[in-house]
Structure formats: C-alpha cells, structure tokens
C-alpha atoms as a PDB file:
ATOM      1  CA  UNK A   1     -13.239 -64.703 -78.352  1.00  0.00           C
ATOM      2  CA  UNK A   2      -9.868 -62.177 -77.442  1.00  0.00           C
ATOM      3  CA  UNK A   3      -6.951 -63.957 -77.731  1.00  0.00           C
ATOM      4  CA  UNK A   4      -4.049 -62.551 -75.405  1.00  0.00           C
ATOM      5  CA  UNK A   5      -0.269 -62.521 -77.055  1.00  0.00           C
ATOM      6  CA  UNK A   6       2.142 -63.254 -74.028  1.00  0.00           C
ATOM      7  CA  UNK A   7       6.165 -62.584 -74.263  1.00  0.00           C
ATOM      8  CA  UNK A   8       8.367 -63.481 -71.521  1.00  0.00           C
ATOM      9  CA  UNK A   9      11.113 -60.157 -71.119  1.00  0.00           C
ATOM     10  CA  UNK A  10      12.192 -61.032 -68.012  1.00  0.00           C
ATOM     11  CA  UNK A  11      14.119 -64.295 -67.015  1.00  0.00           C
ATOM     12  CA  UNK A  12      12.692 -66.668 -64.411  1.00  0.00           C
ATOM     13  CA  UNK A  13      15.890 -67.295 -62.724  1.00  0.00           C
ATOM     14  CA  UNK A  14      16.121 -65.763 -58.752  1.00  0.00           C
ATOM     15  CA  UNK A  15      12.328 -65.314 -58.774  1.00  0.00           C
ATOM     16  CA  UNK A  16      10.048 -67.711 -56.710  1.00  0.00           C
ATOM     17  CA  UNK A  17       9.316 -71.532 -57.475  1.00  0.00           C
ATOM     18  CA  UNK A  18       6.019 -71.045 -58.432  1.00  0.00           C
ATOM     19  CA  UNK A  19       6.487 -68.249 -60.865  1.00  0.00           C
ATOM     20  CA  UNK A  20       8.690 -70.209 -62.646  1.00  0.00           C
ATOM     21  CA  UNK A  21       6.183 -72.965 -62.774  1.00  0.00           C
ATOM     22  CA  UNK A  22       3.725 -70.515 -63.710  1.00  0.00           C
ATOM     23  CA  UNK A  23       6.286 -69.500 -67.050  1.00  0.00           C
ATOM     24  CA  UNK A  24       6.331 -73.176 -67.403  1.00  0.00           C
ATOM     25  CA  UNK A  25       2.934 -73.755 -67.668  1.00  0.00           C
ATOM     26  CA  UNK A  26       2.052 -71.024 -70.065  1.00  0.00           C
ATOM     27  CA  UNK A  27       4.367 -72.499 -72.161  1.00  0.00           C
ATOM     28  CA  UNK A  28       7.623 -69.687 -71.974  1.00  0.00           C
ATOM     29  CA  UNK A  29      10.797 -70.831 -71.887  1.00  0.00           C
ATOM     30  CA  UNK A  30      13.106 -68.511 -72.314  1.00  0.00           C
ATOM     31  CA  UNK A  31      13.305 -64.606 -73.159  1.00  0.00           C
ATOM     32  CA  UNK A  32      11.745 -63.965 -75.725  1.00  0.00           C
ATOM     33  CA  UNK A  33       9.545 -66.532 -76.254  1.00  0.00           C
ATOM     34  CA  UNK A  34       5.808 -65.763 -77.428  1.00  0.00           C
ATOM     35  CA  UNK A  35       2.888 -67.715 -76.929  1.00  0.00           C
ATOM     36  CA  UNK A  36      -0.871 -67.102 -77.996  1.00  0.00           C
ATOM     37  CA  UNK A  37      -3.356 -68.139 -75.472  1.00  0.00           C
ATOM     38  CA  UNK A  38      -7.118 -68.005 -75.445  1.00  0.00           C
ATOM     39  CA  UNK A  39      -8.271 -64.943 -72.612  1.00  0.00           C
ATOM     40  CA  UNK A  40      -9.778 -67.098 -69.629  1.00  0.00           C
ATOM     41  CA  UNK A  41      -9.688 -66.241 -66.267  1.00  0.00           C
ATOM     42  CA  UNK A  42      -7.282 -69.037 -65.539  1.00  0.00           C
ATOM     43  CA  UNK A  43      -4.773 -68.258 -68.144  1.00  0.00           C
ATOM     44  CA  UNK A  44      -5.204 -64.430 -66.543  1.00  0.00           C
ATOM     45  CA  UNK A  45      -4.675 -65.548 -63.331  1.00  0.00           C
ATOM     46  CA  UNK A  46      -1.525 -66.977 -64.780  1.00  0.00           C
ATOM     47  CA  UNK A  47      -0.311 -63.927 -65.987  1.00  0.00           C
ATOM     48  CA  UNK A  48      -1.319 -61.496 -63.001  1.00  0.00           C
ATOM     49  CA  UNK A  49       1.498 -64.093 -60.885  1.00  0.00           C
ATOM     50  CA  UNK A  50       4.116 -63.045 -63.398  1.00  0.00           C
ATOM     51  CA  UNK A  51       3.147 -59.578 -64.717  1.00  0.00           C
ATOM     52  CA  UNK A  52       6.728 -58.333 -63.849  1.00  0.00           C
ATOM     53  CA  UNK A  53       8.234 -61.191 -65.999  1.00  0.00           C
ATOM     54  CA  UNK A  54       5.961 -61.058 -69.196  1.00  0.00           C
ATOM     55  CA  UNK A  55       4.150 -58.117 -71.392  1.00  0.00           C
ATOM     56  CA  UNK A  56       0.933 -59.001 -72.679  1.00  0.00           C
ATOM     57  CA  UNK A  57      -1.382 -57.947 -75.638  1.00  0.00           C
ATOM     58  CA  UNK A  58      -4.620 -58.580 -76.560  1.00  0.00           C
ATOM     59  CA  UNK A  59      -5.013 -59.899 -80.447  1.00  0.00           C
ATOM     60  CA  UNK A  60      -7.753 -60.966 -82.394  1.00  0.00           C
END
C-alpha cells in the first residue's frame, strides 16, 4: 500500500482551532517536522484541512 510523506512548512499559529488539531493529530509539531503515514482516506481528509500548512509526497 502508498505510503504518503507529510512535512509541515507552514506554522499553525493564527490559523483556525481545528487545523491546529488537525497538525496535532497527524503527529506535526513544529516546522519542519516529517511524518510517514499510511494513504487512507481519513489520514487524506486530514491533509486536504491543512494543504496550505503541509507538502505532501507519496513514497513507497
């Protein structure tokens, strides 16, 4: 199964609660932070909420 490669660029600070919940829960907490996640629609749902905040790739 894809595997997507998320990096927060953006801080979470000003924005709405529940983006930064949404950071939170895919486990970014600060710039620069990377996490590897599996590609679900929940964890994509995730991401669409914060696309301005975070770049993602897909890995394998």
């Amino acid at each position: 199964m894809a595997r997507l490669k998320v990096t927060q660029i953006r801080s979470g600070i000003g924005n709405k609660q529940n983006q930064r919940d949404t950071l939170r829960s895919l486990g970014l907490k600060r710039v620069h932070d990377v996490v590897v996640k599996e590609d679900r629609p929940e964890i994509r749902g995730m991401v669409r909420t914060v696309t301005h905040l975070v770049r993602v790739e897909e890995v394998e």
